[in-house]
N, C-alpha and C. Protein backbone atom coordinates (compact mmCIF):
# COMPACT_ATOMS: atom_id res chain seq x y z
N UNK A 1 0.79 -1.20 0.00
CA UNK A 1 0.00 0.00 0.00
C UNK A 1 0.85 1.27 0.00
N UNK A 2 1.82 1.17 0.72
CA UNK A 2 2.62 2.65 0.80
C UNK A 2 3.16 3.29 -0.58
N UNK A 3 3.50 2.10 -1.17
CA UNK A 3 4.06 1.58 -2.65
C UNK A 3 3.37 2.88 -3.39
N UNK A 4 1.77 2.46 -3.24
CA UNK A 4 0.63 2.93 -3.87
C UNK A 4 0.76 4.37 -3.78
N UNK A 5 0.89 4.69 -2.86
CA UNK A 5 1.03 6.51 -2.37
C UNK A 5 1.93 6.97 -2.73
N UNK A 6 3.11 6.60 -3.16
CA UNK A 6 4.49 7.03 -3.97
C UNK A 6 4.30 7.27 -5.39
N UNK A 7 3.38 6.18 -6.00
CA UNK A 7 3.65 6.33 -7.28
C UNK A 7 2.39 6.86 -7.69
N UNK A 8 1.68 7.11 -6.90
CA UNK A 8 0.03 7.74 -7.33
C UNK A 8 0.22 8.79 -8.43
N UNK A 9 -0.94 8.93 -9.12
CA UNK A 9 -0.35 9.69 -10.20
C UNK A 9 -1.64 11.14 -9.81
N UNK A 10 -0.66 12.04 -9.63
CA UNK A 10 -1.42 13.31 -9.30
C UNK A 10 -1.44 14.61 -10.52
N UNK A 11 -2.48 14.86 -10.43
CA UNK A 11 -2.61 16.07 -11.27
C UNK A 11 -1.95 17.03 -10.99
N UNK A 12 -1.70 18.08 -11.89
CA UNK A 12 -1.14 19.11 -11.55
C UNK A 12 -1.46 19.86 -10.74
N UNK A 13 -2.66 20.05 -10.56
CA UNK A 13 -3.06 21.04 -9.65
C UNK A 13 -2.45 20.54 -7.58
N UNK A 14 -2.58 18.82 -8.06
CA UNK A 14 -2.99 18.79 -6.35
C UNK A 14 -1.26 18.58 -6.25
N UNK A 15 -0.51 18.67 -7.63
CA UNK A 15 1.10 18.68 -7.19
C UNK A 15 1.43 20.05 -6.71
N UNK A 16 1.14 21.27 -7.35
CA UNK A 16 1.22 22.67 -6.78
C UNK A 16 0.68 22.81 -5.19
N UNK A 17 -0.15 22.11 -4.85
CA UNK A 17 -0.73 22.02 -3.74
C UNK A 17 0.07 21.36 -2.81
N UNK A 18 0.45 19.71 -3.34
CA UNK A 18 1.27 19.23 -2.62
C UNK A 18 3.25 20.24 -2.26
N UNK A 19 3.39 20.63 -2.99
CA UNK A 19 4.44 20.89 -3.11
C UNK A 19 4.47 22.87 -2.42
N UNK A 20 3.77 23.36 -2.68
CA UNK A 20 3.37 24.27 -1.55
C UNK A 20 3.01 23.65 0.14
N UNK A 21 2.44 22.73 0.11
CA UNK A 21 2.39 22.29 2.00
C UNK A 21 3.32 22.07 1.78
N UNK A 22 4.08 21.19 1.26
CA UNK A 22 5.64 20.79 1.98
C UNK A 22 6.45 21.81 2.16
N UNK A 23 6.54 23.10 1.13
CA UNK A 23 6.85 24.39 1.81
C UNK A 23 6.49 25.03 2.30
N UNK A 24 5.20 25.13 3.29
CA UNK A 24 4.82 25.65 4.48
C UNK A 24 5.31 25.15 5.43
N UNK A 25 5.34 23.18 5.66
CA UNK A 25 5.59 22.65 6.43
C UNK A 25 7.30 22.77 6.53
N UNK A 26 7.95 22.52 5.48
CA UNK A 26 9.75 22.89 5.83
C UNK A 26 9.76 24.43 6.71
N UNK A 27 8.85 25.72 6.00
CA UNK A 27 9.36 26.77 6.29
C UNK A 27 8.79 27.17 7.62
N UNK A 28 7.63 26.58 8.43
CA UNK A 28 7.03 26.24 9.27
C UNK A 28 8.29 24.98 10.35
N UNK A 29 8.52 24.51 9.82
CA UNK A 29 9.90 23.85 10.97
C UNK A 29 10.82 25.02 11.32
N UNK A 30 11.64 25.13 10.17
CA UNK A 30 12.66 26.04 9.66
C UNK A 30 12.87 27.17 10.48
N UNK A 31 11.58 27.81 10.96
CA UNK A 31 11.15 28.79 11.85
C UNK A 31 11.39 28.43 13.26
N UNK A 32 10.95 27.54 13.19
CA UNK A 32 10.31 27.13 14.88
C UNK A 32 11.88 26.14 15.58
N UNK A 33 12.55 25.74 14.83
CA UNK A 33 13.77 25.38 15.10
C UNK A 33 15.31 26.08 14.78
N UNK A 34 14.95 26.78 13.41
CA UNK A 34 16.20 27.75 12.98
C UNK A 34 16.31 28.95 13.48
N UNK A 35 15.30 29.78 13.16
CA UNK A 35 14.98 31.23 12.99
C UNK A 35 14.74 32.03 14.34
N UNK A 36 13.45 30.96 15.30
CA UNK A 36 13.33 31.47 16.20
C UNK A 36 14.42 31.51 17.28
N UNK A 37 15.42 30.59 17.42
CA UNK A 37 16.25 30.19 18.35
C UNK A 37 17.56 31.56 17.89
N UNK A 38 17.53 32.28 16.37
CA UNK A 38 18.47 33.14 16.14
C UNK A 38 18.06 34.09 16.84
N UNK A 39 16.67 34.42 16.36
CA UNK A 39 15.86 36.11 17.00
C UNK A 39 16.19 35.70 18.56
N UNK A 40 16.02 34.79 19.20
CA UNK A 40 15.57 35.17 20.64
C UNK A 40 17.57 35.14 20.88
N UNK A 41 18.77 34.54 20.30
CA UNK A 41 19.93 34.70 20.59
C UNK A 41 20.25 36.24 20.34
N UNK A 42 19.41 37.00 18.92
CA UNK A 42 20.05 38.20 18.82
C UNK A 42 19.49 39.43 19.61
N UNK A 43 18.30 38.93 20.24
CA UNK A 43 17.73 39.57 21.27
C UNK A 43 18.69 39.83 22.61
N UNK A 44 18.95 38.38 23.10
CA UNK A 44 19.94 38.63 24.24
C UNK A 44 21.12 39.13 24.13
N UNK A 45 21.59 38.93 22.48
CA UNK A 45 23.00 39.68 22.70
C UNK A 45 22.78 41.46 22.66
N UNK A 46 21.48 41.60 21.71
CA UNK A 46 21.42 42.83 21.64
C UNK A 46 21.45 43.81 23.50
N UNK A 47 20.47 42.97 24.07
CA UNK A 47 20.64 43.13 25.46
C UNK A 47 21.78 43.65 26.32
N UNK A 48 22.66 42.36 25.64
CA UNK A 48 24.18 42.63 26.78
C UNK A 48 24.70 44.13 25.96
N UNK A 49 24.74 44.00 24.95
CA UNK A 49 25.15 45.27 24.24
C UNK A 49 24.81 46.58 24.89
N UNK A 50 23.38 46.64 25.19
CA UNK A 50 22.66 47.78 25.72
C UNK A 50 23.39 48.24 26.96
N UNK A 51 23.15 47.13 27.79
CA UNK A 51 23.96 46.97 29.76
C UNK A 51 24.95 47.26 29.39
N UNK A 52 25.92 46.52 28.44
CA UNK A 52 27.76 47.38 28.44
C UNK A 52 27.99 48.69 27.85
N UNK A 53 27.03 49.21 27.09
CA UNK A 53 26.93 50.09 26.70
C UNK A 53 26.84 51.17 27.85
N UNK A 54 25.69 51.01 28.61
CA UNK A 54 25.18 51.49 29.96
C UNK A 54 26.25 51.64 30.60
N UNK A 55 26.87 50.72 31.09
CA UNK A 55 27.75 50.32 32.29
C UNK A 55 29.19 51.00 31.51
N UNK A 56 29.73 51.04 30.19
CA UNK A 56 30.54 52.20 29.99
C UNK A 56 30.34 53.01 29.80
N UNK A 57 29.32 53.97 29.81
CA UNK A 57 29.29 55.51 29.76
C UNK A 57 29.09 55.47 31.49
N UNK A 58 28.55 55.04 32.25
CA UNK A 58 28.82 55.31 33.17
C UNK A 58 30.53 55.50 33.93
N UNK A 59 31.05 54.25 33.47
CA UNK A 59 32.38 54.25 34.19
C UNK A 59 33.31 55.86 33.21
N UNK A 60 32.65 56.17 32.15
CA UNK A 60 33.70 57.46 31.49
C UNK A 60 33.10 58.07 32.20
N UNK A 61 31.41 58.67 32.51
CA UNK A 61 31.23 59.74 33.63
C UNK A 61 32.24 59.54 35.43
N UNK A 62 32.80 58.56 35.71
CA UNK A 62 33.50 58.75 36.57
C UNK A 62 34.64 59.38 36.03
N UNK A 63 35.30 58.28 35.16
CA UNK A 63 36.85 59.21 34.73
C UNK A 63 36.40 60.54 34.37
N UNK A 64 35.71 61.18 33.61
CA UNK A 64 35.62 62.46 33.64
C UNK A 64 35.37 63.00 35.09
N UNK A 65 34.40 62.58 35.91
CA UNK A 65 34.73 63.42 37.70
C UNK A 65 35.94 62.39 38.29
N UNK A 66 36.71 62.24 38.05
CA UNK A 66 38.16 61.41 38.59
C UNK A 66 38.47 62.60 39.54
N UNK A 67 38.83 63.45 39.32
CA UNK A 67 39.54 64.98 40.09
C UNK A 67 38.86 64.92 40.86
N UNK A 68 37.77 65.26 40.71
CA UNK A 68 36.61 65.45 41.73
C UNK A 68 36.23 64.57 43.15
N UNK A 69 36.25 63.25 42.41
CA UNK A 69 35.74 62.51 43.50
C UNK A 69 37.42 62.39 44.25
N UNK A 70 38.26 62.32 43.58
CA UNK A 70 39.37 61.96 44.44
C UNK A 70 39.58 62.77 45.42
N UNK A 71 39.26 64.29 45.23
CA UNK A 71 39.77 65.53 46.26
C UNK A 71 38.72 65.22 46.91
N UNK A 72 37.30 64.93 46.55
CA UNK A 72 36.09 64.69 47.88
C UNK A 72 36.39 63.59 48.82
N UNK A 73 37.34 62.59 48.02
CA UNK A 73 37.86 61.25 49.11
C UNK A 73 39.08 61.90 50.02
N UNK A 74 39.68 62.45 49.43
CA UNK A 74 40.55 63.04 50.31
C UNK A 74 40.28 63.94 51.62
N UNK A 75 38.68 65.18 51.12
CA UNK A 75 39.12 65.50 52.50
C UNK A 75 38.10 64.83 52.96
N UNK A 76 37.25 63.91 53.10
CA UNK A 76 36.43 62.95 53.94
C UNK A 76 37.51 62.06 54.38
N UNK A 77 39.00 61.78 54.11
CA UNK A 77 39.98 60.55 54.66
C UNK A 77 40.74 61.69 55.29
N UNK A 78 40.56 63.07 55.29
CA UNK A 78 41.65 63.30 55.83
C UNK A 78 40.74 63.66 57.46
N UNK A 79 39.46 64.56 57.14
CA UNK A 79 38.27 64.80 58.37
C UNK A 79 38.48 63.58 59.30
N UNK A 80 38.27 62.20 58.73
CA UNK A 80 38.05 61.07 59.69
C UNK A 80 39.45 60.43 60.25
N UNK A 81 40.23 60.96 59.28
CA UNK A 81 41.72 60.52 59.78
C UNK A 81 42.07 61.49 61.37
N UNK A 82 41.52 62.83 60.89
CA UNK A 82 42.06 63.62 62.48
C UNK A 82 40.97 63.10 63.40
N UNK A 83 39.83 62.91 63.14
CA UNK A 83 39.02 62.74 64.08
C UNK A 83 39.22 60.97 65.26
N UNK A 84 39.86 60.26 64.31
CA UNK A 84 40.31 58.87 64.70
C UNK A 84 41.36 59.12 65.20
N UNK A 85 42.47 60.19 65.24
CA UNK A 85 43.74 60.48 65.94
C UNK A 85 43.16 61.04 67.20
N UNK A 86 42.53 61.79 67.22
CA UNK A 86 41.59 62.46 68.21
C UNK A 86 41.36 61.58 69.55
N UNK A 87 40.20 60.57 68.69
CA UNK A 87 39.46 59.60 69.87
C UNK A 87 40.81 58.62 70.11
N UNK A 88 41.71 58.70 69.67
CA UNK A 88 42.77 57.51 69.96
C UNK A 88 43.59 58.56 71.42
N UNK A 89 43.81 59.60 71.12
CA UNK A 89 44.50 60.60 72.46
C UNK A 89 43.20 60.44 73.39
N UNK A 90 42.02 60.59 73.41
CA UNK A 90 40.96 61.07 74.52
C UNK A 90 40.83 59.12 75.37
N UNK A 91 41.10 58.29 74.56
CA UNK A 91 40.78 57.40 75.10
C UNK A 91 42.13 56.52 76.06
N UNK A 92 43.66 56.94 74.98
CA UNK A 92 44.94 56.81 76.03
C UNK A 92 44.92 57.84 77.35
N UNK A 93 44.14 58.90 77.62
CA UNK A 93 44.15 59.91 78.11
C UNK A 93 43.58 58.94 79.15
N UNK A 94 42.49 59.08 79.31
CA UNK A 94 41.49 58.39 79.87
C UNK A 94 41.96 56.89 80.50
N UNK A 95 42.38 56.55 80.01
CA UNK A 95 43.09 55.29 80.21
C UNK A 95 44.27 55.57 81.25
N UNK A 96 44.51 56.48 80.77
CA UNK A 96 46.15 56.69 81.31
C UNK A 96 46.05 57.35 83.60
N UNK A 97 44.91 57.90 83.23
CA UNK A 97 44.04 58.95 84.39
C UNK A 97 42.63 57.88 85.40
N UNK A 98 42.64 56.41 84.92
CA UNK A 98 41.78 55.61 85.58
C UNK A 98 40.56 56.36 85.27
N UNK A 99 40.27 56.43 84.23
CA UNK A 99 38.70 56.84 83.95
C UNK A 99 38.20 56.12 82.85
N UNK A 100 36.71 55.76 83.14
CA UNK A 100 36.17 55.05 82.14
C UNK A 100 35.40 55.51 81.08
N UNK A 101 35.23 55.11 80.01
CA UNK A 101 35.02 55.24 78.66
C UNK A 101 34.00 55.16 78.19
N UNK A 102 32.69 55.21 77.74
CA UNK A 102 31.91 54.48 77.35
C UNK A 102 31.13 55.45 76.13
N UNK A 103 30.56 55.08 75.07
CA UNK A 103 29.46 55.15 73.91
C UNK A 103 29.92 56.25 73.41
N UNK A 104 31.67 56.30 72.72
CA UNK A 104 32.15 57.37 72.27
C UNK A 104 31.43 57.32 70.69
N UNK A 105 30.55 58.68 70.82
CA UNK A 105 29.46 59.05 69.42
C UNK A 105 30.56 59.93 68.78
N UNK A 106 31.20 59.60 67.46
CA UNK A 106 31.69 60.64 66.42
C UNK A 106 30.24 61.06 65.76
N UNK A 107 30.38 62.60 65.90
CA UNK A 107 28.97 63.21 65.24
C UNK A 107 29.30 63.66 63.78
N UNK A 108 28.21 64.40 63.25
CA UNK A 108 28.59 64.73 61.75
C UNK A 108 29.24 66.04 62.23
N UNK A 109 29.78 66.46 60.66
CA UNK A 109 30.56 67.51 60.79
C UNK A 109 29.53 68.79 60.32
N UNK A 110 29.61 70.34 60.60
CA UNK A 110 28.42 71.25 60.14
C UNK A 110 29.86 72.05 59.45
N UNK A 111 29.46 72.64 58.34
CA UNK A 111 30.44 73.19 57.52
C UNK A 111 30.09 74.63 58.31
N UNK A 112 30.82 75.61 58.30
CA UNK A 112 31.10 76.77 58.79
C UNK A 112 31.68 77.64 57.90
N UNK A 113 31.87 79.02 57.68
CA UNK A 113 32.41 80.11 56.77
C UNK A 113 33.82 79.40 56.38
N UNK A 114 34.59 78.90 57.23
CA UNK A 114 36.18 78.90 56.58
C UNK A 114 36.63 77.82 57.26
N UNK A 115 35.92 76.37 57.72
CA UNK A 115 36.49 75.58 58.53
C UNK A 115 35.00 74.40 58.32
N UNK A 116 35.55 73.10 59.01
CA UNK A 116 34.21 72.13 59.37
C UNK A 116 34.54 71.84 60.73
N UNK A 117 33.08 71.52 61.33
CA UNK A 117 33.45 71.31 63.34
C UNK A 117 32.52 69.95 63.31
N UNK A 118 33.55 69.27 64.17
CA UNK A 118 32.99 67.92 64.43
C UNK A 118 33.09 67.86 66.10
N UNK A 119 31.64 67.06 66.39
CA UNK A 119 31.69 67.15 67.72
C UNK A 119 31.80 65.59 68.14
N UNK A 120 31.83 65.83 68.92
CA UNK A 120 32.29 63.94 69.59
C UNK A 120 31.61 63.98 70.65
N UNK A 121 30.87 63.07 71.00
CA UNK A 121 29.90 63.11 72.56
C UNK A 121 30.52 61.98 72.93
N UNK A 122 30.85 61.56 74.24
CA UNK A 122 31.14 60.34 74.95
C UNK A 122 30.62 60.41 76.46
N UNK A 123 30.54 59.12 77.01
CA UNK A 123 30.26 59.68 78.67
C UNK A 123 31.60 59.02 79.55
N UNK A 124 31.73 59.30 80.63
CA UNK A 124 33.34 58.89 81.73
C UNK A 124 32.70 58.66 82.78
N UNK A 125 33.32 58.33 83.56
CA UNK A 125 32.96 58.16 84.87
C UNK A 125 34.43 58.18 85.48
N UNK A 126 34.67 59.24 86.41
CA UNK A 126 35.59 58.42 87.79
C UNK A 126 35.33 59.75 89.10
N UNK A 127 36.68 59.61 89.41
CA UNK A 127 37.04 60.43 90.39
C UNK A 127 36.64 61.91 89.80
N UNK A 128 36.78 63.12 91.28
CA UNK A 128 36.51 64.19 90.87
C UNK A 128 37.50 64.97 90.32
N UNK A 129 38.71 64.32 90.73
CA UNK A 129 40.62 65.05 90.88
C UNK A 129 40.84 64.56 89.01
N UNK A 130 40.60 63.40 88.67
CA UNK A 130 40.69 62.58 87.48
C UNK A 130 39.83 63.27 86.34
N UNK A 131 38.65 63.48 86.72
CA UNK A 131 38.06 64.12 85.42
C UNK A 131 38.40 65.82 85.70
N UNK A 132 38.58 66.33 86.62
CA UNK A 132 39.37 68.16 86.35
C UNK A 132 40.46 67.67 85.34
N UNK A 133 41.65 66.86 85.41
CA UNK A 133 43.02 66.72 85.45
C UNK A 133 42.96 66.07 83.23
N UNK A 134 41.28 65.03 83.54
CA UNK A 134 41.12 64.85 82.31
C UNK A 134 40.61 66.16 81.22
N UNK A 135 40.18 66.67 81.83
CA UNK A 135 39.01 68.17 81.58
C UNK A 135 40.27 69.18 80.62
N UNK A 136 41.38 69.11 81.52
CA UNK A 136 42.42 70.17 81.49
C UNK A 136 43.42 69.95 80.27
N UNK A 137 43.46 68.23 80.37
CA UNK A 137 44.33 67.76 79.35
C UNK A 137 43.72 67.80 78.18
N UNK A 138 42.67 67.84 78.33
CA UNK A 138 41.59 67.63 76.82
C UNK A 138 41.71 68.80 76.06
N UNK A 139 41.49 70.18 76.68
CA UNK A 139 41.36 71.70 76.60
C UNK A 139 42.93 71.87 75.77
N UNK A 140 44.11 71.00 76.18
CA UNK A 140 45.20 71.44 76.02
C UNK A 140 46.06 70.99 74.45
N UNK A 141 45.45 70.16 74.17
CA UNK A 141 45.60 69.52 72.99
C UNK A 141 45.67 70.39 71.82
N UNK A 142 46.64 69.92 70.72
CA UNK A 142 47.30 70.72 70.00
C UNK A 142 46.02 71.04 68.80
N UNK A 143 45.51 70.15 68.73
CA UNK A 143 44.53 69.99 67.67
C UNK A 143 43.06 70.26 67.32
N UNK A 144 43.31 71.96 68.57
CA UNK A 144 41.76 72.59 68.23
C UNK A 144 40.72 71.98 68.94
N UNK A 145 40.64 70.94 69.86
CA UNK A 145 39.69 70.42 70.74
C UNK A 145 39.31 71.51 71.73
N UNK A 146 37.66 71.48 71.42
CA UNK A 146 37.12 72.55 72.58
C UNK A 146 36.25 71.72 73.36
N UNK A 147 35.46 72.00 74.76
CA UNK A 147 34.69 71.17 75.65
C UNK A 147 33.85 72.06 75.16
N UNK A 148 32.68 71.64 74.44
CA UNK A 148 31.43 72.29 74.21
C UNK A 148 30.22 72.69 75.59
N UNK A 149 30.10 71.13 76.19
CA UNK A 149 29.27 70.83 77.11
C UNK A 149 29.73 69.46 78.07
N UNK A 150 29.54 70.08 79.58
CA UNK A 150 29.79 68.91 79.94
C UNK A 150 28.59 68.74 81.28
N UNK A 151 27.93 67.59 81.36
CA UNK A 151 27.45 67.43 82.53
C UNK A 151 27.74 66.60 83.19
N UNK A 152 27.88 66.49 85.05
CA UNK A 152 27.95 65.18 85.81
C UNK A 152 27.23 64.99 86.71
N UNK A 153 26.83 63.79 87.48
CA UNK A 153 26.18 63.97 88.54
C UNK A 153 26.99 62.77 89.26
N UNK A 154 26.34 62.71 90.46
CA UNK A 154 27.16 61.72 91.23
C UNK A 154 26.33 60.33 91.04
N UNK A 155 27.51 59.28 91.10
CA UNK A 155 26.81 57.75 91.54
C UNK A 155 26.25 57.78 92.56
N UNK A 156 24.79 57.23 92.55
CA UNK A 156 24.46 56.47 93.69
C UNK A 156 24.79 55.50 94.92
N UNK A 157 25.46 54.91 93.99
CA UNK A 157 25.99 53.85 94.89
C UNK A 157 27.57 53.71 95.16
N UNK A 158 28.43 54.65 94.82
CA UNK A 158 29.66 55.44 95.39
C UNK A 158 29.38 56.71 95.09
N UNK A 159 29.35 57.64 95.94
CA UNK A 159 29.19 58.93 95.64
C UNK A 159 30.63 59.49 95.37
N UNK A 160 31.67 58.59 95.77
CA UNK A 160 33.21 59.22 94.94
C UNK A 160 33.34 59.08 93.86
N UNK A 161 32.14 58.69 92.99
CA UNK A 161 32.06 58.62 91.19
C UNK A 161 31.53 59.77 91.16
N UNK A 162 31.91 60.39 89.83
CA UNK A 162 30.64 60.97 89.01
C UNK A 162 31.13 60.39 87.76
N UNK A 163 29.64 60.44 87.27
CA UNK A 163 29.09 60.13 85.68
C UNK A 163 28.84 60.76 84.97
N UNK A 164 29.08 61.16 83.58
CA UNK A 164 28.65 62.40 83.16
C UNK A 164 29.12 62.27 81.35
N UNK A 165 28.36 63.02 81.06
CA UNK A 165 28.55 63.08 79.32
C UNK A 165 29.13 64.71 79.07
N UNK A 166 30.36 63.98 77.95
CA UNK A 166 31.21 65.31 77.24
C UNK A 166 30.61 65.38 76.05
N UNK A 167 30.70 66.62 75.48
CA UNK A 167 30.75 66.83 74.13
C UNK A 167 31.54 67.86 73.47
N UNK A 168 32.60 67.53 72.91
CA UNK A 168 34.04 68.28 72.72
C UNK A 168 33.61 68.20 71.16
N UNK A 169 34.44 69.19 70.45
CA UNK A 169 34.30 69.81 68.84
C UNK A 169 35.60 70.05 68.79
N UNK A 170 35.83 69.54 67.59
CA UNK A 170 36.87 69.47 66.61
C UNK A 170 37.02 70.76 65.09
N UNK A 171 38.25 71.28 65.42
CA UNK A 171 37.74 71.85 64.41
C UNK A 171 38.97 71.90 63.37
N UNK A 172 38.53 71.82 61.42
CA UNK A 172 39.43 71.17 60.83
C UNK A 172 38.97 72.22 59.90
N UNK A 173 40.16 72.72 59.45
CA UNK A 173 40.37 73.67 58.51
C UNK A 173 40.32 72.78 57.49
């Protein structure tokens, strides 16, 4: 029987017919296995193209602010550099005088006409002879440290403590 279907003898018309489906049906594969698998590859590459595209004009808008951001890193490394030299003296200080230390806050800095001031809040606790002697050494420091505010009150439960919160400012040309 298959025999039969091979050698059938077809008219012209239903050969134009036949021979058109088989080129729907090739160009109908052709698509769905060739074509589509290109579009959706030139889609994604077009994609990455877009993102690197993106992602280098961004990195030239840095090199063009290069100057810029570097002098803004600089004086934000140089602000936090004095301010970390700072709390490194207030806390050997402290150390050095039997007084204790606790919840040293670096604050933000407020820009000013010709300078920036950074304040530092911390609280101490000791003796009364120890925090004058700390008070004095703090005031004396080469590096523009002022005592903004200070309060203490006494411990309860040794009244030869007091406790109390500083808040000293820094000031950095």
């Amino acid at each position: 029987m298959p025999d039969r279907l091979i050698h059938m003898k077809l008219s012209k018309r239903e050969k134009y017919i036949f021979i058109i489906t088989i080129g729907i049906i090739i160009m109908g594969m052709a698509y769905n296995f060739i074509f589509e698998h290109l579009f959706k590859r030139w889609e994604t590459l077009n994609s990455e193209i877009i993102a690197k595209r993106a992602k280098f004009n961004k990195e030239i808008r840095l090199l063009e602010n290069k100057n810029s951001i570097i002098l803004e890193y600089n004086n934000y490394a140089k602000a936090y550099k004095n301010s970390s030299r700072v709390l490194n003296y207030i806390e050997k200080l402290a150390d050095s005088l039997n007084i204790k230390t606790s919840n040293i806050k670096p604050g933000q800095a407020t820009d000013k006409a010709f300078y920036q001031e950074y304040f530092i809040e911390l609280q101490i606790e000791g003796q009364f002879p120890e925090i004058i002697e700390f008070l004095s050494d703090i005031s004396k420091l080469p590096c523009f440290v002022t005592i903004k505010k200070f309060d203490f009150r006494r411990d309860l439960e040794n009244p030869h403590l007091l406790k109390g919160t500083i808040i000293l400012s820094k000031i950095i040309i």
